[in-house]
Protein backbone atom coordinates (compact mmCIF):
# COMPACT_ATOMS: atom_id res chain seq x y z
CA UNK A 1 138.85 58.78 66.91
CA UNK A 2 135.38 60.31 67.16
CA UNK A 3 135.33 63.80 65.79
CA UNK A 4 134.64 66.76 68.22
CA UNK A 5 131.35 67.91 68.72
CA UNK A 6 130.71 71.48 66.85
CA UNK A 7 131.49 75.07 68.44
CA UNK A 8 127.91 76.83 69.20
CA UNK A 9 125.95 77.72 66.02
CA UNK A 10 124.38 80.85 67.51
CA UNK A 11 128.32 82.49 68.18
CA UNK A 12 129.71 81.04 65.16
CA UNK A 13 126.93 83.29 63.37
CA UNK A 14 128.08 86.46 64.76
CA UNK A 15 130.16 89.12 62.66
CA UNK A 16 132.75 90.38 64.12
CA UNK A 17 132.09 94.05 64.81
CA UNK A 18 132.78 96.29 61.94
CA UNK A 19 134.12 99.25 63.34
CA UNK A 20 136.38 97.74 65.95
CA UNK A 21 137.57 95.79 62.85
CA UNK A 22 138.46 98.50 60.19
CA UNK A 23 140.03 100.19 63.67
CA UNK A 24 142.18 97.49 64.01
CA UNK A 25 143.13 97.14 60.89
CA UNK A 26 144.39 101.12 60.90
CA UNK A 27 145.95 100.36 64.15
CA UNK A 28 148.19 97.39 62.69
CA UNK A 29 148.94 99.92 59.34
CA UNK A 30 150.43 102.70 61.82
CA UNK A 31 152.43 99.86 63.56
CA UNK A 32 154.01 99.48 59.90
CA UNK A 33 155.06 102.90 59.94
CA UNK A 34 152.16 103.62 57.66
CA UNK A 35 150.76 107.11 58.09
CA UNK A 36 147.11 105.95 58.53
CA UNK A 37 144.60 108.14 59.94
CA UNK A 38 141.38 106.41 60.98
CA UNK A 39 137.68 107.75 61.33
CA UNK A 40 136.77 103.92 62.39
CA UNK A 41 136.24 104.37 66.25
CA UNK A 42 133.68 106.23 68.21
CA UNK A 43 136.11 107.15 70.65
CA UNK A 44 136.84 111.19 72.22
CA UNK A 45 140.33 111.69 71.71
CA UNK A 46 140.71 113.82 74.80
CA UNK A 47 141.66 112.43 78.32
CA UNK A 48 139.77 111.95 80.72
CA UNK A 49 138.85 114.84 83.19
CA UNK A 50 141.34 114.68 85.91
CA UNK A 51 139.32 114.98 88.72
CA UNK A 52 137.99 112.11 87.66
CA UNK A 53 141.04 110.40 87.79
CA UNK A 54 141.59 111.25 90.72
CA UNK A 55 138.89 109.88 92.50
CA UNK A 56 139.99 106.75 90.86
CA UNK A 57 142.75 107.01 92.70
CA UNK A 58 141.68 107.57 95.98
CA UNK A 59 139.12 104.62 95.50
CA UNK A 60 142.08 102.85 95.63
CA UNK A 61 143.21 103.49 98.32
CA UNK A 62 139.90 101.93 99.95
CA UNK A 63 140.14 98.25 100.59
CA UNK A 64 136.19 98.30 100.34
CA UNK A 65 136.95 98.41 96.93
CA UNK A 66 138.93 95.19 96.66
CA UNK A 67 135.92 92.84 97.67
CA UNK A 68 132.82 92.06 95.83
CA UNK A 69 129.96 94.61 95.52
CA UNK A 70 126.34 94.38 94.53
CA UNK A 71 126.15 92.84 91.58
CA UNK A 72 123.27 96.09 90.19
CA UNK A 73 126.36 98.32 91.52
CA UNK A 74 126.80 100.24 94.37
CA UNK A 75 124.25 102.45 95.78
CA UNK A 76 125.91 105.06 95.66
CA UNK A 77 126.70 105.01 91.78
CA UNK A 78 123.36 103.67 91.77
CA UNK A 79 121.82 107.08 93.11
CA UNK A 80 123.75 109.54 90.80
CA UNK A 81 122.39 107.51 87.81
CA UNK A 82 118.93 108.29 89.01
CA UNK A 83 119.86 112.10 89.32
CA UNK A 84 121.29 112.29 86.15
CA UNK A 85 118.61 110.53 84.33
CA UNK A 86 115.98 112.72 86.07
CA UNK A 87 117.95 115.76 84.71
CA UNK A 88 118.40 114.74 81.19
CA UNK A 89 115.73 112.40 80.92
CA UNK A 90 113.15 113.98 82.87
CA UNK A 91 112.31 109.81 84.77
CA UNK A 92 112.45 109.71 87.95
CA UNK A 93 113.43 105.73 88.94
CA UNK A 94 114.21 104.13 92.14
CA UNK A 95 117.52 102.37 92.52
CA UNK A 96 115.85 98.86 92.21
CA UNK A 97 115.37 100.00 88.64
CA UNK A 98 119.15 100.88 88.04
CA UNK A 99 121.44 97.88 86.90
CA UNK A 100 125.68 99.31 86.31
CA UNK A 101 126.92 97.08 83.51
CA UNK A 102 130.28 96.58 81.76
CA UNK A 103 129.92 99.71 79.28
CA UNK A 104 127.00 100.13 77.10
CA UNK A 105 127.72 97.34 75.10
CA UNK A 106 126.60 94.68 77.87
CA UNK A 107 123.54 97.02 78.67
CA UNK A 108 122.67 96.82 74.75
CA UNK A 109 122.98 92.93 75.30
CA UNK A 110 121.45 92.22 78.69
CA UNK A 111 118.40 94.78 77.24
CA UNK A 112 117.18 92.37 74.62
CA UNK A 113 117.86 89.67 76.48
CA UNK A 114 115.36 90.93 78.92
CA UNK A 115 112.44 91.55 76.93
CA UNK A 116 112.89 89.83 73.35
CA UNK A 117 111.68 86.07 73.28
CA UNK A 118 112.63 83.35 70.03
CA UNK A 119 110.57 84.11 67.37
CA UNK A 120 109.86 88.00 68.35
CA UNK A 121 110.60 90.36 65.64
CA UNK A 122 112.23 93.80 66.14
CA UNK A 123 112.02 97.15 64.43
CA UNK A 124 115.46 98.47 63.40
CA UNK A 125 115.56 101.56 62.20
CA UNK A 126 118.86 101.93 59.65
CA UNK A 127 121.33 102.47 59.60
CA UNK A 128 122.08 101.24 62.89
CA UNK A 129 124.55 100.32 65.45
CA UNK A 130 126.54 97.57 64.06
CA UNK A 131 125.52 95.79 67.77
CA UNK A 132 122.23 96.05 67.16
CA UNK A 133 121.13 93.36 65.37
CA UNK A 134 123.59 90.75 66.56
CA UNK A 135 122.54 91.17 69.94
CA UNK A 136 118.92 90.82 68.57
CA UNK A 137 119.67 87.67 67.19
CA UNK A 138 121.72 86.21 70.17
CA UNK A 139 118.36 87.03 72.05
CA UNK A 140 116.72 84.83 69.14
CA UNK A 141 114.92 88.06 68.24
CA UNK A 142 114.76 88.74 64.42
CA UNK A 143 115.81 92.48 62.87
CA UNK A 144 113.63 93.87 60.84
CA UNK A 145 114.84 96.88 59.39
CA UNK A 146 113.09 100.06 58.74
CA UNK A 147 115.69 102.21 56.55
CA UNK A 148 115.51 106.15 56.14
CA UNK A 149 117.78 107.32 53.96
CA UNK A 150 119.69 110.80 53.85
CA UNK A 151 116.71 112.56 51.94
CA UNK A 152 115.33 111.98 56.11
CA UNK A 153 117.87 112.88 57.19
CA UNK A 154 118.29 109.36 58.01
CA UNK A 155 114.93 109.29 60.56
CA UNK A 156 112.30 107.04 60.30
CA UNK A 157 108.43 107.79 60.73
CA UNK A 158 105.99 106.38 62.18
CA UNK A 159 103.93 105.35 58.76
CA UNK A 160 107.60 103.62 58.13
CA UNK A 161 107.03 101.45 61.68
CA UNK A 162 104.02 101.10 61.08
CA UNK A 163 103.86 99.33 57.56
CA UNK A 164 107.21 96.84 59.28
CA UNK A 165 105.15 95.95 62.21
CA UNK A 166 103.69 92.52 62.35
CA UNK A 167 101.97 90.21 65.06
CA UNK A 168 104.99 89.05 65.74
CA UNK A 169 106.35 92.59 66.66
CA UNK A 170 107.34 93.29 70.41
CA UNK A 171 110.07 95.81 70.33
CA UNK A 172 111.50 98.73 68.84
CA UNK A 173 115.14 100.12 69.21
CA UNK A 174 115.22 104.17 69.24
CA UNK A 175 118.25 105.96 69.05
CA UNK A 176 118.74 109.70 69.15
CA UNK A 177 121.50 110.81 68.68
CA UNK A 178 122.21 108.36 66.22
CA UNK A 179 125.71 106.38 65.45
CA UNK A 180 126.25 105.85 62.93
CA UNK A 181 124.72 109.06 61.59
CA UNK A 182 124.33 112.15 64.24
CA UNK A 183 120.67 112.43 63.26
CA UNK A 184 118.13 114.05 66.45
CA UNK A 185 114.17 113.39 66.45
CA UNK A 186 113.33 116.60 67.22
CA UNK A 187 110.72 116.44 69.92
CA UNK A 188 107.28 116.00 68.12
CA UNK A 189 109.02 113.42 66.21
CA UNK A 190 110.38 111.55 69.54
CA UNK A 191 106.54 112.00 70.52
CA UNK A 192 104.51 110.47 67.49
CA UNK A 193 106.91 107.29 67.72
CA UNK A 194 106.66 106.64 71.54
CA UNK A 195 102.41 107.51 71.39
CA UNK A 196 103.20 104.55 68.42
CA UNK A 197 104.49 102.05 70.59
CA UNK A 198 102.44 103.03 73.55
CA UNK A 199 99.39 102.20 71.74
CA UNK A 200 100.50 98.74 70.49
CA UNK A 201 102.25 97.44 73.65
CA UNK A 202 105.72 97.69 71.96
CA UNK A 203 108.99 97.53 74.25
CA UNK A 204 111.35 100.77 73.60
CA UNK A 205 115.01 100.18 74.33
CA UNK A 206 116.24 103.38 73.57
CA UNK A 207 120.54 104.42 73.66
CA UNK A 208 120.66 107.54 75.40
CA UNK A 209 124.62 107.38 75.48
CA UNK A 210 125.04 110.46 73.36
CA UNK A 211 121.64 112.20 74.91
CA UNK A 212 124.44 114.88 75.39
CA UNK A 213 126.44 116.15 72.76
CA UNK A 214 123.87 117.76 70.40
CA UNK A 215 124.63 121.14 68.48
CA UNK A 216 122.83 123.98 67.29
CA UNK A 217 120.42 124.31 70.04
CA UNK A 218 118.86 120.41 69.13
CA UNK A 219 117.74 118.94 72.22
CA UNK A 220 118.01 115.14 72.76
CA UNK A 221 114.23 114.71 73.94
CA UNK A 222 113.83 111.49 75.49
CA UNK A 223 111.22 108.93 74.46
CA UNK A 224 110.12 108.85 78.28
CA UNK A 225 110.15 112.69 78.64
CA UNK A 226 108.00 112.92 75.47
CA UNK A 227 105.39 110.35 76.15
CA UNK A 228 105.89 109.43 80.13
CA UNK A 229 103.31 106.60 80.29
CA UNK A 230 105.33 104.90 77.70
CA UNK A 231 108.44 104.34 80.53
CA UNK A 232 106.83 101.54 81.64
CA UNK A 233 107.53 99.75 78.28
CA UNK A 234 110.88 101.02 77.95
CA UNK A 235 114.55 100.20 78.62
CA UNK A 236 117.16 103.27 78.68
CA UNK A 237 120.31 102.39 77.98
CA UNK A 238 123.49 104.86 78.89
CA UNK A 239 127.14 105.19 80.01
CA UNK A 240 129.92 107.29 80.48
CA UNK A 241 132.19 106.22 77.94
CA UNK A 242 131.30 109.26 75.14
CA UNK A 243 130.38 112.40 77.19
CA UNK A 244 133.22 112.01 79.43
CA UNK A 245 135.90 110.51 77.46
CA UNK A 246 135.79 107.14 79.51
CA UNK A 247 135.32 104.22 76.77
CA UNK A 248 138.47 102.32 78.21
CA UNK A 249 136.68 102.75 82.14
CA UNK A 250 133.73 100.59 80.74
CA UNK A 251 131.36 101.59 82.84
CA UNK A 252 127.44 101.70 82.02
CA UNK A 253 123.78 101.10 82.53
CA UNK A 254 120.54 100.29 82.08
CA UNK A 255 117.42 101.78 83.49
CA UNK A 256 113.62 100.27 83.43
CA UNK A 257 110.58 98.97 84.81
CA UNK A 258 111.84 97.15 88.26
CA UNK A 259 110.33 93.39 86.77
CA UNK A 260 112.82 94.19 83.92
CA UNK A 261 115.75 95.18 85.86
CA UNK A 262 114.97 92.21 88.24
CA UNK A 263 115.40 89.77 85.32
CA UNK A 264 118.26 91.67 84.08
CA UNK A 265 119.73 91.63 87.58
CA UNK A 266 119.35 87.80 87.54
CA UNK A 267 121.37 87.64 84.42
CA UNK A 268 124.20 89.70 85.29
CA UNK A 269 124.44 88.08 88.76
CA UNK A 270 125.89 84.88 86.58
CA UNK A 271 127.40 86.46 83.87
CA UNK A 272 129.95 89.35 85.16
CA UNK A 273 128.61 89.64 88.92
CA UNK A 274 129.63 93.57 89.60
CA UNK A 275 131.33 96.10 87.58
CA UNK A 276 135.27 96.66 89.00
CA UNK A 277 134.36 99.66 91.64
CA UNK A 278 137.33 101.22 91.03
CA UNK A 279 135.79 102.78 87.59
CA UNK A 280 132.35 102.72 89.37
CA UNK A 281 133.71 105.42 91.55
CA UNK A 282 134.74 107.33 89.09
CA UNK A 283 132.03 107.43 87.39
CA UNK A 284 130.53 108.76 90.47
CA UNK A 285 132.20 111.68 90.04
CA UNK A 286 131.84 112.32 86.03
CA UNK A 287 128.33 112.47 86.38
CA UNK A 288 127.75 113.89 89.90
CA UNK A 289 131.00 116.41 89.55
CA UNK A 290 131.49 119.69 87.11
CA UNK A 291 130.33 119.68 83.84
CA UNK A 292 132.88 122.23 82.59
CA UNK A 293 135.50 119.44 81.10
CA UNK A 294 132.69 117.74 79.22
CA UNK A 295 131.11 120.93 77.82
CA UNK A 296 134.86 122.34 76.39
CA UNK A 297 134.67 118.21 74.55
CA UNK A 298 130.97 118.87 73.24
CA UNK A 299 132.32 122.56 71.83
CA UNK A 300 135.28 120.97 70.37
CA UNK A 301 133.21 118.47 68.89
CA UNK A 302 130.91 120.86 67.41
CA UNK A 303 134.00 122.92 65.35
CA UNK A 304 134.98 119.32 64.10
CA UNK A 305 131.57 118.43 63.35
CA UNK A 306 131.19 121.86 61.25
CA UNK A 307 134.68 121.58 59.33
CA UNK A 308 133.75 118.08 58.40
CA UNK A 309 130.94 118.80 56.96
CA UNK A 310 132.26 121.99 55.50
CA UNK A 311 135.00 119.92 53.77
CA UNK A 312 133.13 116.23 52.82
CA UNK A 313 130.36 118.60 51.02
CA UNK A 314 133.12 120.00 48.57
CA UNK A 315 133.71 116.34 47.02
CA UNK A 316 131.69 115.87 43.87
CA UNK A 317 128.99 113.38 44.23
CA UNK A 318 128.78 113.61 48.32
CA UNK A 319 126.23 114.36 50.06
CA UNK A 320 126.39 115.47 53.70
CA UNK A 321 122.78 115.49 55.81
CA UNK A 322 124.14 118.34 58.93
CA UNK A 323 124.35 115.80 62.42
CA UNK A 324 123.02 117.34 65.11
CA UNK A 325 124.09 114.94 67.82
CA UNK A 326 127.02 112.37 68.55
CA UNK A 327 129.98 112.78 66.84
CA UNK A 328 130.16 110.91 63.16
CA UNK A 329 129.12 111.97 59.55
CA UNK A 330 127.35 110.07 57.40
CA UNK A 331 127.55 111.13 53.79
CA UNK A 332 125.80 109.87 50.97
CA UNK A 333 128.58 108.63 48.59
CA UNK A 334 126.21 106.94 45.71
CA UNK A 335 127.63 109.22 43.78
CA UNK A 336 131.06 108.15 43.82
CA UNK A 337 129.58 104.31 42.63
CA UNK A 338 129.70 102.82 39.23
CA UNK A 339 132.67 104.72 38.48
CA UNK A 340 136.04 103.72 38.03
CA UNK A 341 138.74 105.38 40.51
CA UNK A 342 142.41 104.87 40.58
CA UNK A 343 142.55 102.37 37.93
CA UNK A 344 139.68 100.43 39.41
CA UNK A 345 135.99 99.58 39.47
CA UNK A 346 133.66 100.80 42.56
CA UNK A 347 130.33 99.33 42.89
CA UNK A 348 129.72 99.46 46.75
CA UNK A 349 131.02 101.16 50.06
CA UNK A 350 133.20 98.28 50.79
CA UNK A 351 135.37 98.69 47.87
CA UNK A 352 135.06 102.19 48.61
CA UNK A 353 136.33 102.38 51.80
CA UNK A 354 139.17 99.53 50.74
CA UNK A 355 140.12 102.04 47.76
CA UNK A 356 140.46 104.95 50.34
CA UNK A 357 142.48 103.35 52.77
CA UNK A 358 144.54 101.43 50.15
CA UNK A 359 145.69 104.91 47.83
CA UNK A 360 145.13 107.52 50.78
CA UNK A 361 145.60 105.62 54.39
CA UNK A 362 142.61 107.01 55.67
CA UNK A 363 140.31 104.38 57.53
CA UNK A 364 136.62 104.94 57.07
CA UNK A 365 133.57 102.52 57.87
CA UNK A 366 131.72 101.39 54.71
CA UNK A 367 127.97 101.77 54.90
CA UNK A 368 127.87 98.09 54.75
CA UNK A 369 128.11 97.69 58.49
CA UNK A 370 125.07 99.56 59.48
CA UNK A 371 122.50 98.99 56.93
CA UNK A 372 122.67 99.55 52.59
CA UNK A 373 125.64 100.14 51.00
CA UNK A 374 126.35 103.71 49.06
CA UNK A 375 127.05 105.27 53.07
CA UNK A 376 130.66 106.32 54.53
CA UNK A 377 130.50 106.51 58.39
CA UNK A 378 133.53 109.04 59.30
CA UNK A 379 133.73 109.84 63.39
CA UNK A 380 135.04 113.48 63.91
CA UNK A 381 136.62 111.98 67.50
CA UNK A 382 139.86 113.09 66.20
CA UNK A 383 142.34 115.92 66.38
CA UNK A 384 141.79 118.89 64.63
CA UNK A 385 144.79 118.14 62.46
CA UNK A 386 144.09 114.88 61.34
CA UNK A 387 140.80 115.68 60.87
CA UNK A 388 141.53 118.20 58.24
CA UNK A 389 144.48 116.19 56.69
CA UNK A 390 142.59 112.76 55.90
CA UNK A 391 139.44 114.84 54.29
CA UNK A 392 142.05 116.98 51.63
CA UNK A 393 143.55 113.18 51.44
CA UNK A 394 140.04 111.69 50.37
CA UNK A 395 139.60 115.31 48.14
CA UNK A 396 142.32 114.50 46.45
CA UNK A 397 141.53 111.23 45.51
CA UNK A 398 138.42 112.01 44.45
CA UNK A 399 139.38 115.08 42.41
């Protein structure tokens, strides 16, 4: 019998994502009966607002609803992006330059599949989304990463760009706030890169899904707001999923020149068709409706960010640069390398973060997954309790 024909090369290539991994892999611990506590997943612990809810539930009660809808997403949904992005963005964009997408995650995809072409290279700052470069590479893009470590407090320059950029450079990815490490270009900083990629044609596709939990009076500035004639070269990509508590609603977007958005359109139209409208609705009303449930989550998220800080930066040999945005520290941990811990030898963040969940049950994500090793990723999208408890764990071990 002949032998079957391969599976695709290009998905065979992909890693399966990192975080969702060492999540799952916490998850299946608890189900023991372990007492696991996991920083792996960039996901509020909080519910979501119930007002929000409960237009959910009167959307279904509409039998409008239970038919196809414009594969972009409805109007409607459509129009409140465009608000919201010309109040935290400062862009105004018509609705043909809207597209709703299933979460962020397909906007992240359906981005560089827009605009990147085989063969183009892309500037990555690291560390980075652990997304990020596989949905480069499924775009037959190639990363090139620019790394800024924590003595940058983990922000690239322009002289950085600059130096990685070849003839064969087309697009950059800017993220502020940053996952996987908090960090905020302040504005001149956000202004110097987009006058950067203005000047040599360069697409932006920049995440704007934490544009709004920032602390200590840092502003998210947006690469559009800072440099406006550099929108038409850019792709904003946002969602409700963080601000709002919604990552099971999967509901995002992506925002750009209307050619763009057209192409994107085209691709969505055969791969998903529209996002279910029962979370479209909903999402209506998180972003058109009271902020007051999303600012008490941004406050709480600030006294977590502050205590973890407080607490990683009394380990020996940790380093903690202060996050001003998302919700995840990053610590330098290079000092806890090349030593031997519990009986055994740690070279890299990998063994690290095995070693911590193996003596301790606390779930961290090893540097490894978003650029160099000798970086913890730890997401403060926890209760307060927890919180505390798996830090004194990891203190303890590392007494």
């Amino acid at each position: 019998m002949t032998e079957r024909a391969p599976l695709s090369r290009k998905l065979s290539a992909i890693a399966e994502s990192a975080t969702l991994k060492v999540d799952a892999k916490a998850k299946a611990l608890k189900a023991e009966g372990r007492q696991v506590i996991s920083y792996a997943a960039g996901e509020p612990d909080f519910s979501t607002p119930q007002f929000v809810v409960d237009a959910a539930a009167e959307a279904l009660r509409d039998p409008a609803n239970y038919r196809y809808s414009p594969a972009p997403g409805l109007p409607a949904l459509k129009e409140a992006i465009a608000a919201k992005t010309l109040r935290d963005s400062s862009l105004e964009v018509a609705l043909n330059q809207v597209i709703v997408t299933n979460g962020g995650k397909q906007a992240v995809y359906q981005a560089f599949q827009t605009v990147v072409n085989p063969g183009d290279e892309v500037l990555l700052p690291a560390p980075y989304w652990t997304t990020y470069p596989e949905a480069i590479q499924l775009a037959d893009g190639t990363p090139v990463e620019v790394f800024a470590g924590a003595d940058q407090g983990y922000k690239v320059t322009v002289d950085q760009l600059e130096a990685a950029r070849t003839e064969k450079t087309t697009v950059l990815v800017f993220v502020s706030p940053s996952n996987p490490t908090g960090a905020v270009y302040s504005p001149e900083e956000t202004r110097a890169i987009g006058e950067w990629a203005l000047e040599h044609g360069i697409w932006v596709i920049t995440d704007e899904i934490y544009q709004n939990l920032t602390y200590e009076g840092a502003v998210a500035t947006s690469i559009v707001e800072a440099v406006p004639d550099v929108a038409g070269q850019t792709i904003l990509v946002n969602g409700v999923a963080k601000t709002y508590a919604m990552t099971g609603w999967r509901v995002g977007w992506m925002i750009g020149p209307a050619d763009a958005i057209k192409v994107a359109g085209n691709l969505q139209s055969h791969l998903t068709s529209n996002v279910n409208n029962i979370a479209q609705r909903a999402a209506i009303a998180a972003i058109s409706g009271p902020q007051d449930e999303a600012e008490q989550m941004r406050l709480a998220f600030d006294r977590r960010r502050r205590l973890i800080v407080q607490e990683l930066s009394k380990i020996d040999g940790v380093s903690v640069p202060n996050p001003l945005g998302a919700f995840y520290a990053y610590p330098d941990v290079t000092g806890l390398l090349g030593r031997e811990w519990a009986g055994r030898r740690i070279d890299t963040t990998l063994e690290l973060a095995d070693l911590i969940l193996d003596e301790v049950e606390v779930a961290v994500v090893p540097g490894e997954a978003f650029g160099p090793s000798g970086y913890l990723r730890l997401s403060y999208a926890l209760g307060d309790d927890q919180l505390l408890e798996g830090i004194q764990r990891i203190q303890r071990l590392f007494a």
